[in-house]
C-alpha atoms as a PDB file:
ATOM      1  CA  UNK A   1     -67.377-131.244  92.509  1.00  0.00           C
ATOM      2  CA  UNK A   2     -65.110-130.755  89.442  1.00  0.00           C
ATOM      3  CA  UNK A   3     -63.035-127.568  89.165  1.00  0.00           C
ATOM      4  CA  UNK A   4     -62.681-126.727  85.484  1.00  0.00           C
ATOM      5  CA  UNK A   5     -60.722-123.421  84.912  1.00  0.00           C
ATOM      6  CA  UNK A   6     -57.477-124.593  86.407  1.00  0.00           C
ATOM      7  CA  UNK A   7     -55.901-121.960  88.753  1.00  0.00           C
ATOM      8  CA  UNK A   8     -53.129-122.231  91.319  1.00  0.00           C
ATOM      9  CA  UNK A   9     -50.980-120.691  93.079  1.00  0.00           C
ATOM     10  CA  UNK A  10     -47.325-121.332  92.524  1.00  0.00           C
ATOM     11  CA  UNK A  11     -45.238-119.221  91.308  1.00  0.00           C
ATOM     12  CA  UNK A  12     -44.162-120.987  88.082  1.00  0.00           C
ATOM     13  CA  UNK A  13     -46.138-119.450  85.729  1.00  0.00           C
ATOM     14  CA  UNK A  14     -44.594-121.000  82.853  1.00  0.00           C
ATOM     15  CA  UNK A  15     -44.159-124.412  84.273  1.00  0.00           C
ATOM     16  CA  UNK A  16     -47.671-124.693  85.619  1.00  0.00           C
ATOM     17  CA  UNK A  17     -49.206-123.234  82.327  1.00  0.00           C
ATOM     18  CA  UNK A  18     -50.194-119.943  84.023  1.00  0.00           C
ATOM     19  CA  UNK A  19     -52.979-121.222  87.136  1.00  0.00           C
ATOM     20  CA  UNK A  20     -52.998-120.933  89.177  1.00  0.00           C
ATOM     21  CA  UNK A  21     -31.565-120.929 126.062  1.00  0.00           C
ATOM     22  CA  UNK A  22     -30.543-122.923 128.372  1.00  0.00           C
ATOM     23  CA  UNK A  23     -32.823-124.957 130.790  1.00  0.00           C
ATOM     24  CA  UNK A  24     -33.212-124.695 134.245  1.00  0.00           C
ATOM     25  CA  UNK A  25     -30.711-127.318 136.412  1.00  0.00           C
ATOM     26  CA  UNK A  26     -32.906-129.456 138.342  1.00  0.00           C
ATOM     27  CA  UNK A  27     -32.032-131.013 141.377  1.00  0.00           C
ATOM     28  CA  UNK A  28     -32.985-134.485 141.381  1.00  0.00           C
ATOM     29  CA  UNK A  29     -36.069-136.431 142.589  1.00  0.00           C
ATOM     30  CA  UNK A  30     -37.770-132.340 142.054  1.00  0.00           C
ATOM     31  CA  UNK A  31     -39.552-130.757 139.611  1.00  0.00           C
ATOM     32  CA  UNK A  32     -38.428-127.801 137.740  1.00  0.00           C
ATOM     33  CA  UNK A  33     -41.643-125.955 137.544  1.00  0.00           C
ATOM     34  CA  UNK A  34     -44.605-126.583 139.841  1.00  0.00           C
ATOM     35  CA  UNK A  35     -48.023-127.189 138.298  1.00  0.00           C
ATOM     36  CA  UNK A  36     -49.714-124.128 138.606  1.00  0.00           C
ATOM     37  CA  UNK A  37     -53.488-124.149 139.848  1.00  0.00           C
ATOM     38  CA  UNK A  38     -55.862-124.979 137.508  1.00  0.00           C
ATOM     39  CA  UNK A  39     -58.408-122.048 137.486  1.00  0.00           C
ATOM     40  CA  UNK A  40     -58.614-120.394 134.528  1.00  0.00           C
ATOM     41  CA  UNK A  41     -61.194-121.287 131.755  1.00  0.00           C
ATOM     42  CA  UNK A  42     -59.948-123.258 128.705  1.00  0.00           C
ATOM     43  CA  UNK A  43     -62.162-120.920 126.460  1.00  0.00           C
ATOM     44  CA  UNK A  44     -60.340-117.583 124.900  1.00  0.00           C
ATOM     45  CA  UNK A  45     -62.115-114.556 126.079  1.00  0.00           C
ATOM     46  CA  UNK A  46     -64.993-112.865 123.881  1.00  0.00           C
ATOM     47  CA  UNK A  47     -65.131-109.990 126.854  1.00  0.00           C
ATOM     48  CA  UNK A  48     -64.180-107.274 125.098  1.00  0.00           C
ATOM     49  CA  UNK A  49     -65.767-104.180 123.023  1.00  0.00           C
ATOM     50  CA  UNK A  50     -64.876-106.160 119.896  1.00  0.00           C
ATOM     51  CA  UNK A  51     -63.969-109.496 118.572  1.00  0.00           C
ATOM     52  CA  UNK A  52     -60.885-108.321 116.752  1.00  0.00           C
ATOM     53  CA  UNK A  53     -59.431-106.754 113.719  1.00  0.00           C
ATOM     54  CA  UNK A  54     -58.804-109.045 110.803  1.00  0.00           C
ATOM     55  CA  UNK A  55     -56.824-107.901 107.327  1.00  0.00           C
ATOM     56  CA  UNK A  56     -56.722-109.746 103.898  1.00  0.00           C
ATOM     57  CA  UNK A  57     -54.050-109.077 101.484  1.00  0.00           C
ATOM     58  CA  UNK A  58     -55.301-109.876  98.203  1.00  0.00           C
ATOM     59  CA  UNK A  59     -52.684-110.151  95.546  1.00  0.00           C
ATOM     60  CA  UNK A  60     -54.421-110.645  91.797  1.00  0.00           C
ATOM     61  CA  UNK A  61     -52.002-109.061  89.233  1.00  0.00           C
ATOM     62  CA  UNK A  62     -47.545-109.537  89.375  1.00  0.00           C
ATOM     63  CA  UNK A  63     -45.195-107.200  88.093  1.00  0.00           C
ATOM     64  CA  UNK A  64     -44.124-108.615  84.523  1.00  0.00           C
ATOM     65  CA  UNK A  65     -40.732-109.181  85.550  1.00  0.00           C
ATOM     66  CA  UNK A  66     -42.241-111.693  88.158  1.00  0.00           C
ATOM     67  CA  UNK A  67     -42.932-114.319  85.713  1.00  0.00           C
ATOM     68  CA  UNK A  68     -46.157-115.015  87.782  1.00  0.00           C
ATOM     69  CA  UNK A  69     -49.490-115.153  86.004  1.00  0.00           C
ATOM     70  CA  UNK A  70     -52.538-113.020  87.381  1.00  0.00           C
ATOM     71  CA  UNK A  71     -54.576-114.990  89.888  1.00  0.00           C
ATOM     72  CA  UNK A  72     -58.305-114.962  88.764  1.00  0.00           C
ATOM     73  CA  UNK A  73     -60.963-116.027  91.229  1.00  0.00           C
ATOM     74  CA  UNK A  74     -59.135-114.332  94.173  1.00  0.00           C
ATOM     75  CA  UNK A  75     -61.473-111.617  94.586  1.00  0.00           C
ATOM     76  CA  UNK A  76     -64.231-114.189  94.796  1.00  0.00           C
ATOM     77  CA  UNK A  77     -62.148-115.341  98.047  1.00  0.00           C
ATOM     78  CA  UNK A  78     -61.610-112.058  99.200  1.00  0.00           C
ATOM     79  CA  UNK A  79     -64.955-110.815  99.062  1.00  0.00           C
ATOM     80  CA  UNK A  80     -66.252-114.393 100.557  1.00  0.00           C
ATOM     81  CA  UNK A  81     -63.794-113.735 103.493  1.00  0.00           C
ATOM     82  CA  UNK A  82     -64.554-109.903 104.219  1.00  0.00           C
ATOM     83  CA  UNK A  83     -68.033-110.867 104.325  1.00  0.00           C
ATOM     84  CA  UNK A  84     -67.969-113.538 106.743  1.00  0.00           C
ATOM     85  CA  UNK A  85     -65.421-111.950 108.981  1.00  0.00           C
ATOM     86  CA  UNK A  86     -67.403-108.974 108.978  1.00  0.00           C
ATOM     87  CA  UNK A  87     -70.186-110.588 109.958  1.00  0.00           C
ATOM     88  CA  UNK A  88     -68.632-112.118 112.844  1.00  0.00           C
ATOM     89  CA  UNK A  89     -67.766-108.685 114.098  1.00  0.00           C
ATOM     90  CA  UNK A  90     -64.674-108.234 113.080  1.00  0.00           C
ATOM     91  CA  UNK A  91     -63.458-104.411 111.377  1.00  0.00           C
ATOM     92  CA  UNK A  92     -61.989-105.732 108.295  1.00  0.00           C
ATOM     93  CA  UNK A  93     -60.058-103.983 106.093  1.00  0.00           C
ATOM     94  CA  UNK A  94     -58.802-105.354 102.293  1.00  0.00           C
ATOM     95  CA  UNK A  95     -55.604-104.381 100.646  1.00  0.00           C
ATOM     96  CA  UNK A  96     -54.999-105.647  97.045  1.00  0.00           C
ATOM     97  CA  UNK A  97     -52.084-105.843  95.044  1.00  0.00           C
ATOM     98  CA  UNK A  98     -49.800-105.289  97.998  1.00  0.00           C
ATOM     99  CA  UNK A  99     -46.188-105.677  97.284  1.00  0.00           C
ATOM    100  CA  UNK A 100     -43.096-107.015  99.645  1.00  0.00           C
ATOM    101  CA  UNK A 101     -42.633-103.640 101.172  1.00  0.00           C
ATOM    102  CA  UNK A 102     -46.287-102.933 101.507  1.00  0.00           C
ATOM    103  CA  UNK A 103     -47.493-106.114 102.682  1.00  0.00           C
ATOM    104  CA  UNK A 104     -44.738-105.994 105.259  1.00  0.00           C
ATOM    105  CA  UNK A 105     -45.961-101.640 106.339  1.00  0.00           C
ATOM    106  CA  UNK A 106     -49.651-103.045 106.532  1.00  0.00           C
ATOM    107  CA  UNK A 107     -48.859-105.687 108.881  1.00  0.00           C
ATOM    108  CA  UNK A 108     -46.232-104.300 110.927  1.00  0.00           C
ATOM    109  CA  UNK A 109     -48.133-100.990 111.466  1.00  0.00           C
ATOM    110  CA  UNK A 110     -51.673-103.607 112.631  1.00  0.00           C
ATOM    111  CA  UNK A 111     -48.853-105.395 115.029  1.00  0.00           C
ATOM    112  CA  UNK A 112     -48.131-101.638 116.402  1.00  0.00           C
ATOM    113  CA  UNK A 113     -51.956-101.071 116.904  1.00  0.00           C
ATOM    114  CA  UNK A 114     -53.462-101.248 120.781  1.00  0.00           C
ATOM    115  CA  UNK A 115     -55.201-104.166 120.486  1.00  0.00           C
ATOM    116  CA  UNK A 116     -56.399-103.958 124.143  1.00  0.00           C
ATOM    117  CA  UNK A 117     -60.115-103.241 123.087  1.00  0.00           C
ATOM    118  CA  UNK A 118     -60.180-106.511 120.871  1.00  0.00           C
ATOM    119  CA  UNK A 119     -60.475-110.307 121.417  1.00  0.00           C
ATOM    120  CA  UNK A 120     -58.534-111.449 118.702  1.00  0.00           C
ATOM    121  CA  UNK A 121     -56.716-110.638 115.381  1.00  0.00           C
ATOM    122  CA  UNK A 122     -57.565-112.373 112.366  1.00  0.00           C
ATOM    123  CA  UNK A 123     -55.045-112.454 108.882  1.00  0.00           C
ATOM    124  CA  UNK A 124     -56.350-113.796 105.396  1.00  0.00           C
ATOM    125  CA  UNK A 125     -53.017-113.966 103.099  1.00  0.00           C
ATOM    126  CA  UNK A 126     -54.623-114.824  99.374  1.00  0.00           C
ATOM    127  CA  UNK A 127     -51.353-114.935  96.963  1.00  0.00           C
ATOM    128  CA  UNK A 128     -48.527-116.957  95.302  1.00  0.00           C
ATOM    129  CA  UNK A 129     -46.727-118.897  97.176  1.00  0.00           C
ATOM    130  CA  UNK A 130     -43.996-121.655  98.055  1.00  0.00           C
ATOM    131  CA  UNK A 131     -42.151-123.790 100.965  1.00  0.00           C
ATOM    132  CA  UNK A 132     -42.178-121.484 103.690  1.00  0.00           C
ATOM    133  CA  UNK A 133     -42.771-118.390 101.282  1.00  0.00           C
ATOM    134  CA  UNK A 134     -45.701-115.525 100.216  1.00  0.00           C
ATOM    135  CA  UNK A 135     -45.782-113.662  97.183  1.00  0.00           C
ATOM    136  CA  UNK A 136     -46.008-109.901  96.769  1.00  0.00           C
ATOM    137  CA  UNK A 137     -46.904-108.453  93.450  1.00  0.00           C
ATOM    138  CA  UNK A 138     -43.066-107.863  92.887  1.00  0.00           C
ATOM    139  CA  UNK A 139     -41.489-110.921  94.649  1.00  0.00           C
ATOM    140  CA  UNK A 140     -41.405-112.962  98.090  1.00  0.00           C
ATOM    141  CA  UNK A 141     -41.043-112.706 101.175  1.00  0.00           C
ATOM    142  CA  UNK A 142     -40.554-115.391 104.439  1.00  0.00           C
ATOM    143  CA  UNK A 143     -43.776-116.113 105.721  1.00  0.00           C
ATOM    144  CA  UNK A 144     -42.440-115.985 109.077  1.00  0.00           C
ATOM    145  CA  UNK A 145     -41.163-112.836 108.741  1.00  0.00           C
ATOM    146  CA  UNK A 146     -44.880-111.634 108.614  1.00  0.00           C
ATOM    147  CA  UNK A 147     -46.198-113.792 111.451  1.00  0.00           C
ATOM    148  CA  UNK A 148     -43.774-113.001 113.762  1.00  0.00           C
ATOM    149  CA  UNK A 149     -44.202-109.575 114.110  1.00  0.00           C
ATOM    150  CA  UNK A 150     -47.134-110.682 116.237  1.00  0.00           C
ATOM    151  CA  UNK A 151     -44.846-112.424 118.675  1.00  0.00           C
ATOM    152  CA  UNK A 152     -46.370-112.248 122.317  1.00  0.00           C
ATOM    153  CA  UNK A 153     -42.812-110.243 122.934  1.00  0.00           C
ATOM    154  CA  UNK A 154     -43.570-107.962 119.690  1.00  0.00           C
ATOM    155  CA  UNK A 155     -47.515-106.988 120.046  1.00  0.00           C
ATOM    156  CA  UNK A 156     -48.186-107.137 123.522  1.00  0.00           C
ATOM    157  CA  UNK A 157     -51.407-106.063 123.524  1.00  0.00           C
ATOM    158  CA  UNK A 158     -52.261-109.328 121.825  1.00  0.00           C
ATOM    159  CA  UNK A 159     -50.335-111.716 124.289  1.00  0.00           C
ATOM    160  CA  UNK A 160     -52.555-114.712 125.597  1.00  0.00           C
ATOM    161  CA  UNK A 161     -54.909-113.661 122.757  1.00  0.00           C
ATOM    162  CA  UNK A 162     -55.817-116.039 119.431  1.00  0.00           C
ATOM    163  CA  UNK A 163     -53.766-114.453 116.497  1.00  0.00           C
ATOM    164  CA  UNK A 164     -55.813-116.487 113.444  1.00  0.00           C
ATOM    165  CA  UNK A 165     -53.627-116.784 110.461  1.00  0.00           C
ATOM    166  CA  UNK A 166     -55.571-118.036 106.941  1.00  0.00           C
ATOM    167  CA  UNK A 167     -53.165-118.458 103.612  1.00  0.00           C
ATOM    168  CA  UNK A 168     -54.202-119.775 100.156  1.00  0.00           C
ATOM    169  CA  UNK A 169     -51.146-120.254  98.607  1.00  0.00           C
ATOM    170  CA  UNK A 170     -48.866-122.926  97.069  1.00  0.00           C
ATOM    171  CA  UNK A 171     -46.208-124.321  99.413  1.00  0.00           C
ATOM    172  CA  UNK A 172     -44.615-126.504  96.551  1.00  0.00           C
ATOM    173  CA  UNK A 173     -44.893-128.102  93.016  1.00  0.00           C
ATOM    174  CA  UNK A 174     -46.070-131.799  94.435  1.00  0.00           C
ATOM    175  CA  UNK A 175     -49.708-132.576  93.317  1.00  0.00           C
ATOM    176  CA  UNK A 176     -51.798-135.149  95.060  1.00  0.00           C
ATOM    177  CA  UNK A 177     -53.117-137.653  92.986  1.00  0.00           C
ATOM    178  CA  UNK A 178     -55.339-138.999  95.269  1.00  0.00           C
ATOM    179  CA  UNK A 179     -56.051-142.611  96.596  1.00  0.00           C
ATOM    180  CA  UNK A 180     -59.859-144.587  96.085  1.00  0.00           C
ATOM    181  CA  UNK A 181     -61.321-145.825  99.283  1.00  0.00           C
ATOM    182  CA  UNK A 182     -63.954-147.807 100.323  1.00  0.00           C
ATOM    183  CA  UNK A 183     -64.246-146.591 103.756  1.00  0.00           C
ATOM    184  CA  UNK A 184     -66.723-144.577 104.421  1.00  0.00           C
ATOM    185  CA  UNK A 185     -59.941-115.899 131.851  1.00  0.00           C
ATOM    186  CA  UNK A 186     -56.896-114.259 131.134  1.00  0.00           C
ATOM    187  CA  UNK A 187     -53.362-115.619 131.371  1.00  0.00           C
ATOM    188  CA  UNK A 188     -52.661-113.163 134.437  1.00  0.00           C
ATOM    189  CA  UNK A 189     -49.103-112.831 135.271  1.00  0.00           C
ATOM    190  CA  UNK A 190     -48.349-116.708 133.869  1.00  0.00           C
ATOM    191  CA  UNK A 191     -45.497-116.189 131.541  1.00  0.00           C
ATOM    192  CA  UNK A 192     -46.061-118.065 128.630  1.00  0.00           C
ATOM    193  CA  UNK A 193     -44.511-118.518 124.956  1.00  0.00           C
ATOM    194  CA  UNK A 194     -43.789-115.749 122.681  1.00  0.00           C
ATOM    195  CA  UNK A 195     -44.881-118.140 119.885  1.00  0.00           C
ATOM    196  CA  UNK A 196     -47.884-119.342 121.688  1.00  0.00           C
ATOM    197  CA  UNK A 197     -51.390-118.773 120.997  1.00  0.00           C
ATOM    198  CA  UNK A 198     -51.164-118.658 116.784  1.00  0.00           C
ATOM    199  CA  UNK A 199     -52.768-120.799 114.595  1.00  0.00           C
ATOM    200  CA  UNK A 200     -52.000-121.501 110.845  1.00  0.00           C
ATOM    201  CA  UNK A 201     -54.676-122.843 108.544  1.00  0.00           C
ATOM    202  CA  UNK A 202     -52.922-123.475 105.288  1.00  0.00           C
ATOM    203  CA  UNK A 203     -54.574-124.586 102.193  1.00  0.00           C
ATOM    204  CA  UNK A 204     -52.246-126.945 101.826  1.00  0.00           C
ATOM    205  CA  UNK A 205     -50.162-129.512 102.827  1.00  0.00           C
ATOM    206  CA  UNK A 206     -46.017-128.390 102.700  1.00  0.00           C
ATOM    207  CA  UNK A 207     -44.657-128.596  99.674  1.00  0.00           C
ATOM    208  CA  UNK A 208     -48.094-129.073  97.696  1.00  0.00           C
ATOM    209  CA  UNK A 209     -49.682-127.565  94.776  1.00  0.00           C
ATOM    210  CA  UNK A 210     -53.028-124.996  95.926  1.00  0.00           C
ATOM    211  CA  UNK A 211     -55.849-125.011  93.569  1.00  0.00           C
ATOM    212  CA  UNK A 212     -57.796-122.334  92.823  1.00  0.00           C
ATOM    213  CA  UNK A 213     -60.741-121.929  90.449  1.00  0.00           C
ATOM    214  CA  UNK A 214     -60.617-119.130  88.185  1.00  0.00           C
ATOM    215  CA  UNK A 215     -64.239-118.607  88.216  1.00  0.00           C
ATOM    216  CA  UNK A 216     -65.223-119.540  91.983  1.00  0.00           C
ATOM    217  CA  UNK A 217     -62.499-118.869  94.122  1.00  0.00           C
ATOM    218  CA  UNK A 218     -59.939-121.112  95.779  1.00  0.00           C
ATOM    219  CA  UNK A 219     -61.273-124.516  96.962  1.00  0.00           C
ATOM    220  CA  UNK A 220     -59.259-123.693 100.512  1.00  0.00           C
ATOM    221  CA  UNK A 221     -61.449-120.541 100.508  1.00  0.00           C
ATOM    222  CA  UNK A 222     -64.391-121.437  99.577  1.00  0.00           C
ATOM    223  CA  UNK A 223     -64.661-124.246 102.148  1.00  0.00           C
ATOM    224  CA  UNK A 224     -63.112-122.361 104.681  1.00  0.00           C
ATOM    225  CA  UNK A 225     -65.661-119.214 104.115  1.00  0.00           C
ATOM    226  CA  UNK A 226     -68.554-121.751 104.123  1.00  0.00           C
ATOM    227  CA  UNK A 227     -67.905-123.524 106.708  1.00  0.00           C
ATOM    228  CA  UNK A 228     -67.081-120.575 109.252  1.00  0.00           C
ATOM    229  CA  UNK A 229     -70.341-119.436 108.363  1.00  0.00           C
ATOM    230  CA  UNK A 230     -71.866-122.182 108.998  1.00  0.00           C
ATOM    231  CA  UNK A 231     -70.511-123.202 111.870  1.00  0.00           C
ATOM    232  CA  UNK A 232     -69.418-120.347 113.505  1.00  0.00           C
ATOM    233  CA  UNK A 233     -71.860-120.088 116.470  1.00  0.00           C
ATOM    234  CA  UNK A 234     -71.607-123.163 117.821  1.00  0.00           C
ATOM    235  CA  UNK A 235     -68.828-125.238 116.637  1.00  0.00           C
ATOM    236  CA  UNK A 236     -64.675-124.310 118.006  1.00  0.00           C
ATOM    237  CA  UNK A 237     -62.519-123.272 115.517  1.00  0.00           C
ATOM    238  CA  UNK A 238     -60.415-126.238 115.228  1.00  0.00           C
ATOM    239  CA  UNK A 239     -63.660-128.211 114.925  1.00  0.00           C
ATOM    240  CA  UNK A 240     -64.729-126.063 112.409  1.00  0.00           C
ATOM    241  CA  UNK A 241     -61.291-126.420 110.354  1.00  0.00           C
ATOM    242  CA  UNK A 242     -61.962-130.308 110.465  1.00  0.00           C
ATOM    243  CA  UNK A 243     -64.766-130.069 108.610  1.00  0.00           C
ATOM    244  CA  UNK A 244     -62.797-127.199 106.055  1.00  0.00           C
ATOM    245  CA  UNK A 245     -60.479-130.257 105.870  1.00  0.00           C
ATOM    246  CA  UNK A 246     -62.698-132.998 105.024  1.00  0.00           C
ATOM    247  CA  UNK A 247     -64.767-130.320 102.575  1.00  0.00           C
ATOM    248  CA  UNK A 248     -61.983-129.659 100.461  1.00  0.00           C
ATOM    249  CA  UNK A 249     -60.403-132.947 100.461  1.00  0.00           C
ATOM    250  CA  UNK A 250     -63.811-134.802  99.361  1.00  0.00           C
ATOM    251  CA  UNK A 251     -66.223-132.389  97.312  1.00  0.00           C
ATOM    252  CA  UNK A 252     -63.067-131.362  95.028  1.00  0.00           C
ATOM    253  CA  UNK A 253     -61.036-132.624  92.211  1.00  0.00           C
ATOM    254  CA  UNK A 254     -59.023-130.658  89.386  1.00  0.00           C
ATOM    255  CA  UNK A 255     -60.716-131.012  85.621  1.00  0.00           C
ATOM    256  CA  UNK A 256     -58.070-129.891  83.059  1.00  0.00           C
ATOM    257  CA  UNK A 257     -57.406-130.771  79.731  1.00  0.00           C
ATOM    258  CA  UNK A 258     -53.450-130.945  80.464  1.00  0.00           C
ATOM    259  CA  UNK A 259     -53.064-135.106  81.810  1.00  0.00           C
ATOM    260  CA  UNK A 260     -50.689-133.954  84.338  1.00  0.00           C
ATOM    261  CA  UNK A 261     -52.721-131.726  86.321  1.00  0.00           C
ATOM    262  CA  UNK A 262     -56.215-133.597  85.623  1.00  0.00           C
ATOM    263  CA  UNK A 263     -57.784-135.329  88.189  1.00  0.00           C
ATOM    264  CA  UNK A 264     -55.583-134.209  91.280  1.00  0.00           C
ATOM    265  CA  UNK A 265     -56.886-133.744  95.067  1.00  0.00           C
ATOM    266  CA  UNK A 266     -55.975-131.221  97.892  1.00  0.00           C
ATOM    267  CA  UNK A 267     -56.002-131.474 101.888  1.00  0.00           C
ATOM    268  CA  UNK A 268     -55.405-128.561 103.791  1.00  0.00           C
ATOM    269  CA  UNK A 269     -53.224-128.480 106.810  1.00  0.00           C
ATOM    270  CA  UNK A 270     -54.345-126.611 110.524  1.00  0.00           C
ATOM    271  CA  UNK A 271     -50.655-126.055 112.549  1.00  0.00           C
ATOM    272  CA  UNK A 272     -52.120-124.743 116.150  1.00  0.00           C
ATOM    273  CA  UNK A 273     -50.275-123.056 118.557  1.00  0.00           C
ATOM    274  CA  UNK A 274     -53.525-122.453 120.550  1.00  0.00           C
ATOM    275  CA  UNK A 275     -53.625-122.414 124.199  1.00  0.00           C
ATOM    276  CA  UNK A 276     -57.369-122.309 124.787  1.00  0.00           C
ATOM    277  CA  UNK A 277     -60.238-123.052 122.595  1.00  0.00           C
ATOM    278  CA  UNK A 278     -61.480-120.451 120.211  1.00  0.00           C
ATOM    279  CA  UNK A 279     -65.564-119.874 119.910  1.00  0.00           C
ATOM    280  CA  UNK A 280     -66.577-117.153 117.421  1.00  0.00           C
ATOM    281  CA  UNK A 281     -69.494-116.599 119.933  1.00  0.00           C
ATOM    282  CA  UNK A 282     -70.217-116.375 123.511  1.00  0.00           C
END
């Protein structure tokens, strides 16, 4: 599949012709930490009233003084994603055109929520973007800043629980140019990592280029929306991502009338922190 209407989502407008502590001592010949028993189930926990909350920021049009160009095709995405998380179970909510300060309100006040009634939390961040970087309508922000306020140490009430984060946006100016082939229960009083139990599914590799068609949506997106519905009730998520992966980097390739950005490829990239496996269903 070709992708005419070349979209992206770097910031560059112009450039990119407007698309888109200190360890324990051990004593020696012992270990530091016992192995604790091996009881508890290696699936996250669906035993709760609901499956989780999940929020997409969906940023379209930039303040002028941004430089970035509007990002058409992104409520194809969001739509795509509200839908399919919705149908899952999940109590979406959609915020669009969120700048630095909002963004940052919307997701601190869902890290303050009592997540004790849901399974999960789920974040769709649709935007410009670069290395380690998300765009608000009126500049950027660390991604990390965002993430972390759902530290295990931050939002307890999602500790030992799968915090799912999905981002279509640029991480870099690199484009891929492709190569031919010919081959065809409960964590209990365990204390565990304050950075455990995320996942990242980025649209792309770091430092690459993120294509998005103006007319159809991000390829990320559209894979990713596609295959979670798909897939959903019987595949894990990581599973499912695979095949997001393979999707995007096969049935895609940019069509453009500019040389330098004609016939380029994607590949997403999946960066787990998981600690169990995650089913969408029982």
């Amino acid at each position: 599949m070709s992708a005419s209407g070349k979209g992206g989502d770097c910031p560059d407008a112009k450039k990119y012709g407007g698309q888109d502590s200190q360890a324990s001592s051990v004593t020696p010949g012992s270990m530091a930490v016992d192995s604790k028993p091996n009881a508890h189930s290696f699936r996250y926990s669906l035993n709760y009233p609901c499956i989780g909350r999940c929020i997409i920021i969906n940023n379209k049009n930039f303040d002028r003084n941004t430089g970035m160009n509007q990002r058409n095709g992104t409520d194809i995405d969001a739509g795509n994603a509200m839908q399919v998380f919705k149908k899952l179970g999940y109590k979406v909510k959609v915020f669009n055109d969120q700048s630095v300060d909002q963004i940052k309100q919307v997701l601190t006040a869902a890290a303050k929520e009592d997540h004790s009634n849901f399974a999960s939390f789920v974040c769709v961040l649709l935007s410009h973007g670069d290395d380690g970087v998300f765009f608000g309508t009126d500049g950027s922000i660390e991604l990390k800043s965002l993430t972390s306020l759902f530290r295990g140490d931050r939002c307890r009430s999602l500790v030992g629980k799968p915090k799912l984060f999905f981002i279509q946006a640029c991480r870099g100016t690199d484009l891929d140019g492709g190569i031919e082939t010919d081959s065809g229960p409960d964590y209990g009083t365990t204390k565990i990592p304050v950075e455990a139990d995320f996942l990242y599914a980025y649209s792309t590799a770091p430092g690459y280029y993120s294509w998005r068609n103006t007319s159809s949506g991000s390829w990320f997106m559209q894979s990713l929306c596609e295959m979670v519905g798909k897939y959903a009730k019987e595949l894990e998520l990581l599973h499912i991502l695979t095949r997001v992966n393979h999707k995007v980097a096969v049935a895609f390739e940019s069509a453009t009338q500019d040389p330098g950005f004609d016939a380029k490829k994607q590949i997403p990239c999946v960066v787990s922190m998981l600690t169990k496996e995650m089913y969408f269903t029982p």
